[in-house]
N, C-alpha and C. Protein backbone atom coordinates (compact mmCIF):
# COMPACT_ATOMS: atom_id res chain seq x y z
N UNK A 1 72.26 117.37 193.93
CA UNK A 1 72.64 117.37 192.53
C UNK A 1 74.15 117.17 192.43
N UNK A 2 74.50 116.51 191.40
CA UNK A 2 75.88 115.91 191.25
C UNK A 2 76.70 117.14 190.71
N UNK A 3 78.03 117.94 191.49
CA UNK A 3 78.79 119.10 191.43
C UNK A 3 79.25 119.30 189.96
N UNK A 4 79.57 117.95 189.18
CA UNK A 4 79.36 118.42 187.96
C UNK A 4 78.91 118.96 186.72
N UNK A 5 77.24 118.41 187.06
CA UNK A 5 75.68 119.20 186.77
C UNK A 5 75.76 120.26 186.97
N UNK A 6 75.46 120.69 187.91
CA UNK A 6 75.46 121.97 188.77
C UNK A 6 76.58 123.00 187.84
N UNK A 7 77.49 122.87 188.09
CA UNK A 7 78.63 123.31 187.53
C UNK A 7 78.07 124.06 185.84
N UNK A 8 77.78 122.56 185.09
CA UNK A 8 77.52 122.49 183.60
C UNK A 8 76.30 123.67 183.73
N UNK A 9 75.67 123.41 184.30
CA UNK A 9 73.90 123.98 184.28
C UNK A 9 74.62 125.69 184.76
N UNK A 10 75.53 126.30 185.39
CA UNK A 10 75.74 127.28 185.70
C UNK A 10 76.44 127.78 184.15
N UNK A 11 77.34 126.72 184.00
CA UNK A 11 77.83 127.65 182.56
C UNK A 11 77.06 127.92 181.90
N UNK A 12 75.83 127.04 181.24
CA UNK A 12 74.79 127.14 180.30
C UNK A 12 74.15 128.32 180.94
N UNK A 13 73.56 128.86 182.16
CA UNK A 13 72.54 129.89 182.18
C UNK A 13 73.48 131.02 181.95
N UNK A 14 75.15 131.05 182.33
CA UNK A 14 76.19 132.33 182.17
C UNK A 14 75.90 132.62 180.49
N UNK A 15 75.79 131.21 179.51
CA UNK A 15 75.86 131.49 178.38
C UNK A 15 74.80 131.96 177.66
N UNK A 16 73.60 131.71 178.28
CA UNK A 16 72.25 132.54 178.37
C UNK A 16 72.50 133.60 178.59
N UNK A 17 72.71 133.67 179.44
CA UNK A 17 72.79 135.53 179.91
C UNK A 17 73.23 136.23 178.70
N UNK A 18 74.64 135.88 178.44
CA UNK A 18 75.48 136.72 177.64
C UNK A 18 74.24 136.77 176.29
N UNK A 19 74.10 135.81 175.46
CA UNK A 19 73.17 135.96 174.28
C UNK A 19 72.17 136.73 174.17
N UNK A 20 71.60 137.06 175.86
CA UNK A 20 70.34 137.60 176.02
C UNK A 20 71.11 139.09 176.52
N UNK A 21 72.07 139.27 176.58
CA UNK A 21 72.61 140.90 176.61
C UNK A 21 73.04 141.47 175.26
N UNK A 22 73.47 140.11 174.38
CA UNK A 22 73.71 140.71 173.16
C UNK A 22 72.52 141.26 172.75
N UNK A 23 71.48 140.93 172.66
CA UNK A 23 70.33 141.96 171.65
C UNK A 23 69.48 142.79 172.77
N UNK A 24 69.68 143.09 173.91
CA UNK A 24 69.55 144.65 175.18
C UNK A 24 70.32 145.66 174.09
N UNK A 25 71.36 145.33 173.35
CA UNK A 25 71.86 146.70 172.74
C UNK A 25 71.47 146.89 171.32
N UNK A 26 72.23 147.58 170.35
CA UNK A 26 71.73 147.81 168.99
C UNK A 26 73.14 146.74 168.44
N UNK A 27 72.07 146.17 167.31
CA UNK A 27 73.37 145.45 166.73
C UNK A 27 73.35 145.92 165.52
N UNK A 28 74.74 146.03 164.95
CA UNK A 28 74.67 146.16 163.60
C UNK A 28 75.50 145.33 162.93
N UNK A 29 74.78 144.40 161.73
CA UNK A 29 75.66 144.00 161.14
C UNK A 29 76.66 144.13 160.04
N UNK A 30 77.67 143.07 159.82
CA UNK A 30 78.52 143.24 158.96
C UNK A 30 78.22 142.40 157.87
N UNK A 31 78.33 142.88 156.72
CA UNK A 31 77.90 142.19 155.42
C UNK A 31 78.87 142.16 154.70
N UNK A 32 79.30 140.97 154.33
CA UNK A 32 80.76 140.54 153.43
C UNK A 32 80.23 139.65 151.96
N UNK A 33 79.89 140.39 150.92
CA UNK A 33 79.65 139.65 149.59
C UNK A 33 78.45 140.29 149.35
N UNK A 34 77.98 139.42 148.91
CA UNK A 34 76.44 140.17 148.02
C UNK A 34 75.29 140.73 148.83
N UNK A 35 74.81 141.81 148.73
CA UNK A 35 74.26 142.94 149.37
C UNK A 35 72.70 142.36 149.52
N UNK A 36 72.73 141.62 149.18
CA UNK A 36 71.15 141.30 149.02
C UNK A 36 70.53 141.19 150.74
N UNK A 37 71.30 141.07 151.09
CA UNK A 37 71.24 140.01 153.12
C UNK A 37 70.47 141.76 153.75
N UNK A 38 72.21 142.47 153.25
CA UNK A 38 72.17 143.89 153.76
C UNK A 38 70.93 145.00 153.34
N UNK A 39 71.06 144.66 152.28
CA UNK A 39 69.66 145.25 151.65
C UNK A 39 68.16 145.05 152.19
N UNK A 40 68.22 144.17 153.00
CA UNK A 40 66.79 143.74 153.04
C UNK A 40 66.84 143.84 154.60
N UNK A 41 68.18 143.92 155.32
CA UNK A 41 67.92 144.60 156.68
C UNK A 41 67.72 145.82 156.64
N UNK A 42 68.63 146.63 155.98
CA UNK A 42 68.17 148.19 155.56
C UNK A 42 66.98 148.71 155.44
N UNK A 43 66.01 147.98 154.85
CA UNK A 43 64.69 148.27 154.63
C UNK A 43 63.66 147.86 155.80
N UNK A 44 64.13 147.34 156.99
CA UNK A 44 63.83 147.01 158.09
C UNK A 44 64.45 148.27 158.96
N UNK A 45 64.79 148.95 158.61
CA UNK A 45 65.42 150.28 159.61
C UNK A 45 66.86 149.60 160.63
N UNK A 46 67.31 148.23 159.98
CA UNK A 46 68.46 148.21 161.05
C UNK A 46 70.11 148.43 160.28
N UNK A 47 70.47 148.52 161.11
CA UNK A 47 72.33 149.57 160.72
C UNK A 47 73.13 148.08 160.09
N UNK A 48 73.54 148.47 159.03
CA UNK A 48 74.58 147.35 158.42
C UNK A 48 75.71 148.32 157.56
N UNK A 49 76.84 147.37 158.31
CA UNK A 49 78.06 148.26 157.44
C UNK A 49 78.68 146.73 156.48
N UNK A 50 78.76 147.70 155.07
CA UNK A 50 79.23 146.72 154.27
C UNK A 50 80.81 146.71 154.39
N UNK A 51 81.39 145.19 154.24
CA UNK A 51 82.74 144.68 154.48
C UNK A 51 83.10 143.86 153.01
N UNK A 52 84.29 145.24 152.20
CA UNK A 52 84.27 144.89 151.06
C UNK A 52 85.83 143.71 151.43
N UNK A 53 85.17 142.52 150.68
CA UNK A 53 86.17 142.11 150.79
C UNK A 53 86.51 141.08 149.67
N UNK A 54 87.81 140.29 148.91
CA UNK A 54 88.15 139.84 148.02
C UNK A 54 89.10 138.59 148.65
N UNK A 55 88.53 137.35 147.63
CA UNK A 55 89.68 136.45 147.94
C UNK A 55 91.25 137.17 147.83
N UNK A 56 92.14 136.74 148.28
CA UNK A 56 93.41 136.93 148.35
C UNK A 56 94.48 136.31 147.02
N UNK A 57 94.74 137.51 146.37
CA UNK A 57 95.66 137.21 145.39
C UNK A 57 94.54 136.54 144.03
N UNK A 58 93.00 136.57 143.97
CA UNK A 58 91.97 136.48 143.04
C UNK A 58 92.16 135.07 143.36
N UNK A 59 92.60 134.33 144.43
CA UNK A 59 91.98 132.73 144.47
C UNK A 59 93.68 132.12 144.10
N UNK A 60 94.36 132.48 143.07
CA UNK A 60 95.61 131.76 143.07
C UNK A 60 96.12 130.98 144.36
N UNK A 61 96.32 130.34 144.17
CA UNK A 61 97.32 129.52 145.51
C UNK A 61 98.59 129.70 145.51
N UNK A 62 99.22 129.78 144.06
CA UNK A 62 100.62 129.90 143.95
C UNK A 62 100.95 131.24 144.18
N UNK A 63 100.10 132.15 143.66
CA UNK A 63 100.41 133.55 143.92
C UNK A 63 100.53 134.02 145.43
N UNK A 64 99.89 133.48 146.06
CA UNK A 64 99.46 133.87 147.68
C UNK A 64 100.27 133.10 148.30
N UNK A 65 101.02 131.70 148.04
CA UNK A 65 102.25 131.43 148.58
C UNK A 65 103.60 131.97 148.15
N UNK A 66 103.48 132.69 147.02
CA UNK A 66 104.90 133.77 146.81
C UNK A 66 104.62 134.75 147.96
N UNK A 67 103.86 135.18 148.11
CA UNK A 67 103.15 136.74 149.01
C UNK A 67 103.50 135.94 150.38
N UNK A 68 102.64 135.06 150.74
CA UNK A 68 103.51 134.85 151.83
C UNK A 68 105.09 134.18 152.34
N UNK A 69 104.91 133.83 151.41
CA UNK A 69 107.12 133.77 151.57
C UNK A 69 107.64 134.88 151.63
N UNK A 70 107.55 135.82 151.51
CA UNK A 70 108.04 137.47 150.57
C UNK A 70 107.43 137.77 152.44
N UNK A 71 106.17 137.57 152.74
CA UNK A 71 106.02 138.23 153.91
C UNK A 71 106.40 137.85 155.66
N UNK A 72 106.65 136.69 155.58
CA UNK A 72 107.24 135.62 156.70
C UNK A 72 108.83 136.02 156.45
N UNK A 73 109.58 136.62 154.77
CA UNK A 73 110.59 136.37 155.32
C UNK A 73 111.35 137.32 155.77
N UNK A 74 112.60 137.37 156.24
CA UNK A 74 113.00 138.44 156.50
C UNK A 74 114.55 139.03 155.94
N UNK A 75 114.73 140.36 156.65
CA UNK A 75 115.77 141.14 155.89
C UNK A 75 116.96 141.54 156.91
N UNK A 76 117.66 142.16 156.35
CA UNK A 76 118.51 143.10 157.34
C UNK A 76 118.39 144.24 157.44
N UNK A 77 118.40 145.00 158.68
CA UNK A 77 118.70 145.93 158.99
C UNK A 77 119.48 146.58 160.03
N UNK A 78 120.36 147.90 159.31
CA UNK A 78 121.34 147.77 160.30
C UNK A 78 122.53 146.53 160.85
N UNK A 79 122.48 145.63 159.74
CA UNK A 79 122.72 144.43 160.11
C UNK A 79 122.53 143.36 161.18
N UNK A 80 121.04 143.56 161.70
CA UNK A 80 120.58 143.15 162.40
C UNK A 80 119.33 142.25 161.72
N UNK A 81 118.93 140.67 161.81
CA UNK A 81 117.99 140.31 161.04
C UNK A 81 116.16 140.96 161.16
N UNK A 82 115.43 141.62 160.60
CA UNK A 82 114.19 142.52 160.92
C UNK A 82 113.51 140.93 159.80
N UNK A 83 112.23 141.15 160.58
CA UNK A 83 111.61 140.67 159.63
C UNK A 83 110.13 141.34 158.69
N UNK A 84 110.26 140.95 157.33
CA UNK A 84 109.59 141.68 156.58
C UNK A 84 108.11 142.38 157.27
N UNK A 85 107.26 141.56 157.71
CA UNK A 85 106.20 141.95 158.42
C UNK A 85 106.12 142.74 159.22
N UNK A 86 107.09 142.45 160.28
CA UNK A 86 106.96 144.13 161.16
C UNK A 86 107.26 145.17 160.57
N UNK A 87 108.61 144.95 159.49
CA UNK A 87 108.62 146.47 158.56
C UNK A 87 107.39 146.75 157.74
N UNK A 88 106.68 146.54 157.58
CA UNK A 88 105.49 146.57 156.66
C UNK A 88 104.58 147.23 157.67
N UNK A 89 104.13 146.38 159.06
CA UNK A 89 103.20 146.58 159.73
C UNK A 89 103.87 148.50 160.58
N UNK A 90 105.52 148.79 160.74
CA UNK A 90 105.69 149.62 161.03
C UNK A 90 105.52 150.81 160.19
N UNK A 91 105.49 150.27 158.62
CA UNK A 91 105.54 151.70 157.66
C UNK A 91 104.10 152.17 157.82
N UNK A 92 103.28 151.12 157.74
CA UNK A 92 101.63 151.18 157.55
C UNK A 92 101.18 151.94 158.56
N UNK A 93 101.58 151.71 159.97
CA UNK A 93 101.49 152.33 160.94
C UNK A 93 101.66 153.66 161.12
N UNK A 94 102.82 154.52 160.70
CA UNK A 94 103.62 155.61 160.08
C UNK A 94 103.07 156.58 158.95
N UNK A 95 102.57 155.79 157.88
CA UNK A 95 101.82 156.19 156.73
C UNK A 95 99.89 156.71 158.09
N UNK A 96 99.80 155.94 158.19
CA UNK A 96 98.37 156.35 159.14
C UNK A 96 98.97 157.33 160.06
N UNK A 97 99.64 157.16 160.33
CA UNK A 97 99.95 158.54 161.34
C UNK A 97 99.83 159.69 160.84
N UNK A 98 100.83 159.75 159.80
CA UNK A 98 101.30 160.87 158.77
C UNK A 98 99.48 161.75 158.34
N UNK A 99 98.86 160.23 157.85
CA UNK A 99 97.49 160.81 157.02
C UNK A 99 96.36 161.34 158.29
N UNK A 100 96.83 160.60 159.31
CA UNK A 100 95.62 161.20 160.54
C UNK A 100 96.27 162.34 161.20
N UNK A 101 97.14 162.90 161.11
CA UNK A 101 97.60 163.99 161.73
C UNK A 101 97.88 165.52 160.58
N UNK A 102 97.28 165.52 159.31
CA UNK A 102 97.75 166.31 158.22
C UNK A 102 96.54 167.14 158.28
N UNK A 103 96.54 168.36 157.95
CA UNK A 103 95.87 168.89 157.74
C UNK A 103 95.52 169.16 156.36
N UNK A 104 94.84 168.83 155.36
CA UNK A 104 95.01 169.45 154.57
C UNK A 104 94.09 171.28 153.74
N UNK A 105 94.33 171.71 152.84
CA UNK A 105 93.95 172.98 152.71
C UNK A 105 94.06 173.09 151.16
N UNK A 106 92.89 173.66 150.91
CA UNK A 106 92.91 174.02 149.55
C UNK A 106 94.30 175.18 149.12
N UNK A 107 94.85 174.89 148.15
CA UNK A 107 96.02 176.49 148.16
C UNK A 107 95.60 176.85 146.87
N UNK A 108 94.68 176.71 146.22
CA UNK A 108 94.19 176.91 144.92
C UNK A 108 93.58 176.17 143.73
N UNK A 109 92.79 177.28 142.93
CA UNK A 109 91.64 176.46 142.17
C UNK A 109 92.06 176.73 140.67
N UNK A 110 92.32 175.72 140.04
CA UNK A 110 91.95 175.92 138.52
C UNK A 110 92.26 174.41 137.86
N UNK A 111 92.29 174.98 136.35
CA UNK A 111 91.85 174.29 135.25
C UNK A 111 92.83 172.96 135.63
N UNK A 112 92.79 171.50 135.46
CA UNK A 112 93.63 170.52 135.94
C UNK A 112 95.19 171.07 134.45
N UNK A 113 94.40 171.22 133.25
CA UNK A 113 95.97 171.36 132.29
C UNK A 113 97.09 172.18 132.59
N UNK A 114 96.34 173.17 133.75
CA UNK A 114 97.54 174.06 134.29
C UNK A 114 98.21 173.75 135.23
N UNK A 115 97.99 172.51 136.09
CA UNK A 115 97.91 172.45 137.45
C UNK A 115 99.00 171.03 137.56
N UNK A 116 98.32 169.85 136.77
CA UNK A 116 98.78 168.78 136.90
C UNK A 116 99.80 168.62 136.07
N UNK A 117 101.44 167.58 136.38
CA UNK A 117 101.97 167.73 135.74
C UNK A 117 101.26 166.37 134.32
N UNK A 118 102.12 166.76 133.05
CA UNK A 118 101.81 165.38 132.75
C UNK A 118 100.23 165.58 131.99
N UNK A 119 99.84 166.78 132.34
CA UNK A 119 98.06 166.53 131.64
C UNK A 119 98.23 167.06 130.75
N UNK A 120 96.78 166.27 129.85
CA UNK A 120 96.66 166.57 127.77
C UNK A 120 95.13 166.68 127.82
N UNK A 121 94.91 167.18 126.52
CA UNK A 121 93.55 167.70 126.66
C UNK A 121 92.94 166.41 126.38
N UNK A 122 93.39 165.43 125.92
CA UNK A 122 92.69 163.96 125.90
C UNK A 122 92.61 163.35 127.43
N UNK A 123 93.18 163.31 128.14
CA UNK A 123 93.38 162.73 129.33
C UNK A 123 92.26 162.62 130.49
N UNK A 124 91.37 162.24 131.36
CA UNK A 124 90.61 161.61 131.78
C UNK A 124 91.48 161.29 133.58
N UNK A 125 91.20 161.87 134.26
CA UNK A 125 91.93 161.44 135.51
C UNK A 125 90.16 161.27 136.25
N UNK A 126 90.62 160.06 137.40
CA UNK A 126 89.73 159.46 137.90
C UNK A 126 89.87 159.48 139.45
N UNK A 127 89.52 158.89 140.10
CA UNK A 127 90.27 158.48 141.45
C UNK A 127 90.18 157.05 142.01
N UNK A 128 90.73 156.66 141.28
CA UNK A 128 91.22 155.03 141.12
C UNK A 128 92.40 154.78 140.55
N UNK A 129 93.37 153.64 140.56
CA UNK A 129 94.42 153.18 139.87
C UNK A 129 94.04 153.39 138.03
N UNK A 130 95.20 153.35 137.21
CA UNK A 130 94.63 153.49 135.86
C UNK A 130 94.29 151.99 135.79
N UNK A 131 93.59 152.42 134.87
CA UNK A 131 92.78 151.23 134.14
C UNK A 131 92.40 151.69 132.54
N UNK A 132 92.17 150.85 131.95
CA UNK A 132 92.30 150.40 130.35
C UNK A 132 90.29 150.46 130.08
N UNK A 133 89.72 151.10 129.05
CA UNK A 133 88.62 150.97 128.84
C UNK A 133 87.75 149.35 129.00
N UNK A 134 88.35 148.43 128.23
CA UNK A 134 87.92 147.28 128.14
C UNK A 134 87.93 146.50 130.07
N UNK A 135 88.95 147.44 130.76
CA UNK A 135 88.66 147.13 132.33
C UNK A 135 87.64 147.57 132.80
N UNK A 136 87.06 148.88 132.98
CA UNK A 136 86.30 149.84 133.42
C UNK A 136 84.94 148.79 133.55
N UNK A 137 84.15 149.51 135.04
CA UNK A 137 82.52 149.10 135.15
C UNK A 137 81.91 149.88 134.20
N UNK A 138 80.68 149.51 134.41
CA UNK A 138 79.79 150.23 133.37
C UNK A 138 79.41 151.67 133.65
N UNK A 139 79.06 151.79 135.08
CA UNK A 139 79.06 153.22 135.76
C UNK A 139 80.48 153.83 135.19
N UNK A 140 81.53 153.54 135.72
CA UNK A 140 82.55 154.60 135.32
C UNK A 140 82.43 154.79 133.86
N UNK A 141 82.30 153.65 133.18
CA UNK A 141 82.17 154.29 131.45
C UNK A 141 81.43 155.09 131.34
N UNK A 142 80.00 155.23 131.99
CA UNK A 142 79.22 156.45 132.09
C UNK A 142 79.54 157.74 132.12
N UNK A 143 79.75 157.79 133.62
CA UNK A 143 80.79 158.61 134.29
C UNK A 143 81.39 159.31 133.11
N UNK A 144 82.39 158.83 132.51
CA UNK A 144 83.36 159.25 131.24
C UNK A 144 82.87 159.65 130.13
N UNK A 145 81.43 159.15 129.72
CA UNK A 145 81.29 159.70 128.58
C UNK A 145 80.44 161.25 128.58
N UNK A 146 79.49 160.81 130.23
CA UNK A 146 78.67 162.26 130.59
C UNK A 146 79.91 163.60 130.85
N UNK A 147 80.84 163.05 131.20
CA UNK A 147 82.23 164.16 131.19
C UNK A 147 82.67 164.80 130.02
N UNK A 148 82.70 163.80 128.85
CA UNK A 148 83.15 164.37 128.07
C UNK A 148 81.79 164.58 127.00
N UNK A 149 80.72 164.65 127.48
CA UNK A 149 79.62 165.05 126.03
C UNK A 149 79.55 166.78 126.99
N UNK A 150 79.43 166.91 128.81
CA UNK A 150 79.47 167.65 129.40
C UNK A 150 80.71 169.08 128.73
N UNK A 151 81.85 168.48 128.68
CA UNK A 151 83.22 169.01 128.41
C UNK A 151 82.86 169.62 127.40
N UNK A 152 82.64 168.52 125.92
CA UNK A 152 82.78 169.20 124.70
C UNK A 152 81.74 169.51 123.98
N UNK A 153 80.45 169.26 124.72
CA UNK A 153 78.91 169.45 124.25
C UNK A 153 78.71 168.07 122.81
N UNK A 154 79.50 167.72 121.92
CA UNK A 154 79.46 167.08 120.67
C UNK A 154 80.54 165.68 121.35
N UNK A 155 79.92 164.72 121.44
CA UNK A 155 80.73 163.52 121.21
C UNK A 155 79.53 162.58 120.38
N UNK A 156 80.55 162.16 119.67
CA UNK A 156 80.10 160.81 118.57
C UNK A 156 80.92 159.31 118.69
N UNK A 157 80.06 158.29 118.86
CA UNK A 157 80.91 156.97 118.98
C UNK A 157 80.72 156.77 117.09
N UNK A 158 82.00 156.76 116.95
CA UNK A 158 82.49 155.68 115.92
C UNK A 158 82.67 154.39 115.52
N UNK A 159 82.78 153.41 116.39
CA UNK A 159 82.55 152.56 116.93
C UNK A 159 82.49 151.74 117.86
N UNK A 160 81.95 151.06 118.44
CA UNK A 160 81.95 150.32 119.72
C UNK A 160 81.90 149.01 119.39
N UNK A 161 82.93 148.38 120.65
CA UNK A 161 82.71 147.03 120.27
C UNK A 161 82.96 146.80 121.99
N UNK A 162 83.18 145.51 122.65
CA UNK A 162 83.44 145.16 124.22
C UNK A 162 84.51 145.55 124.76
N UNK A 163 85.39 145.65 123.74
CA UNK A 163 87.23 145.78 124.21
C UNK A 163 87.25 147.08 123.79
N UNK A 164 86.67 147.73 122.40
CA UNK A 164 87.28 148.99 122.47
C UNK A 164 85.97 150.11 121.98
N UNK A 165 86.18 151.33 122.01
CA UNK A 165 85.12 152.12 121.62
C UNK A 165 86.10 153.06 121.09
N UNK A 166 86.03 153.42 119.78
CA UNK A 166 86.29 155.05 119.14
C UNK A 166 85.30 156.09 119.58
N UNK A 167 86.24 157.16 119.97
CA UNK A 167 84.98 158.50 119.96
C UNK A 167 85.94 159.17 119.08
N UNK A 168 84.84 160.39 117.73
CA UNK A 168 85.09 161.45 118.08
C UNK A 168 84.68 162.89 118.73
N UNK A 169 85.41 163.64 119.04
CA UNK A 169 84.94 164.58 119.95
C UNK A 169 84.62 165.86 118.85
N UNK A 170 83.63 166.26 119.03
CA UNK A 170 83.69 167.39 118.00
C UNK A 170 84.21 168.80 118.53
């Protein structure tokens, strides 16, 4: 057989092998976009971790070439030229340290109006960035209104429309 055959025919069964060791173990996949793929392995009993992920900068092109100019370029420090990215990739690094090494501990329980600075008895804290009603999913609007019929036993919509909703609270 001609040494180059031979050769070819050895890579191909190495590349066999490997494919045929990948599923000897458990695989689990990764699911990036609509759940439907993941969903329907789930119900097959196999492991899928969802991978939330978003175009960059919502698809802009111009926006995502400011971001990367801003991130390619660089600064001084110390008067020495640093460039932006490693400072970024070093704070990020630093910030994870900080959060994987903290312990944290409850030091006490009560009402948020006593606690937080800045809070009103209208106010609504979440655990997300703020956002504007007419932003909100439909779950969190939920969320918000079972809180506050919960809170004040009496809520009444006044009106609703897509962008805005009046309540009053009785």
């Amino acid at each position: 057989m001609n040494p180059r055959a031979l050769s070819s025919q050895r890579s191909w069964v190495n590349s066999m092998d490997k494919i045929g060791s990948l599923f000897s173990s458990e695989v689990v996949v990764g699911n990036v976009g609509s759940s439907l793929f993941a969903d329907s392995l789930r119900m097959q009993r196999n492991p899928v971790v969802d991978i939330e992920w978003e175009i960059p900068c919502g698809g802009s092109e111009r926006l995502y070439s400011m971001l990367n100019e801003i991130r390619t370029g660089e600064t001084r420090v110390e008067d020495k030229p640093v460039s932006i990215e490693s400072l970024v990739s070093e704070a990020s690094a630093r910030a994870l340290e900080i959060i994987n090494n903290s312990h944290p501990m409850i030091v006490g329980i009560g009402p948020a109006i006593e606690h937080v600075p800045s809070m009103r008895e209208n106010l609504i804290l979440h655990a997300g960035p703020p956002v504007t009603w007419d932003r909100m999913c439909g779950p969190m609007k939920g969320a918000i209104m079972g809180a506050l019929i919960w809170r004040t036993c009496y809520i009444l919509p006044i009106s609703i429309s897509e962008t805005n909703t009046t309540w009053q609270v009785i």
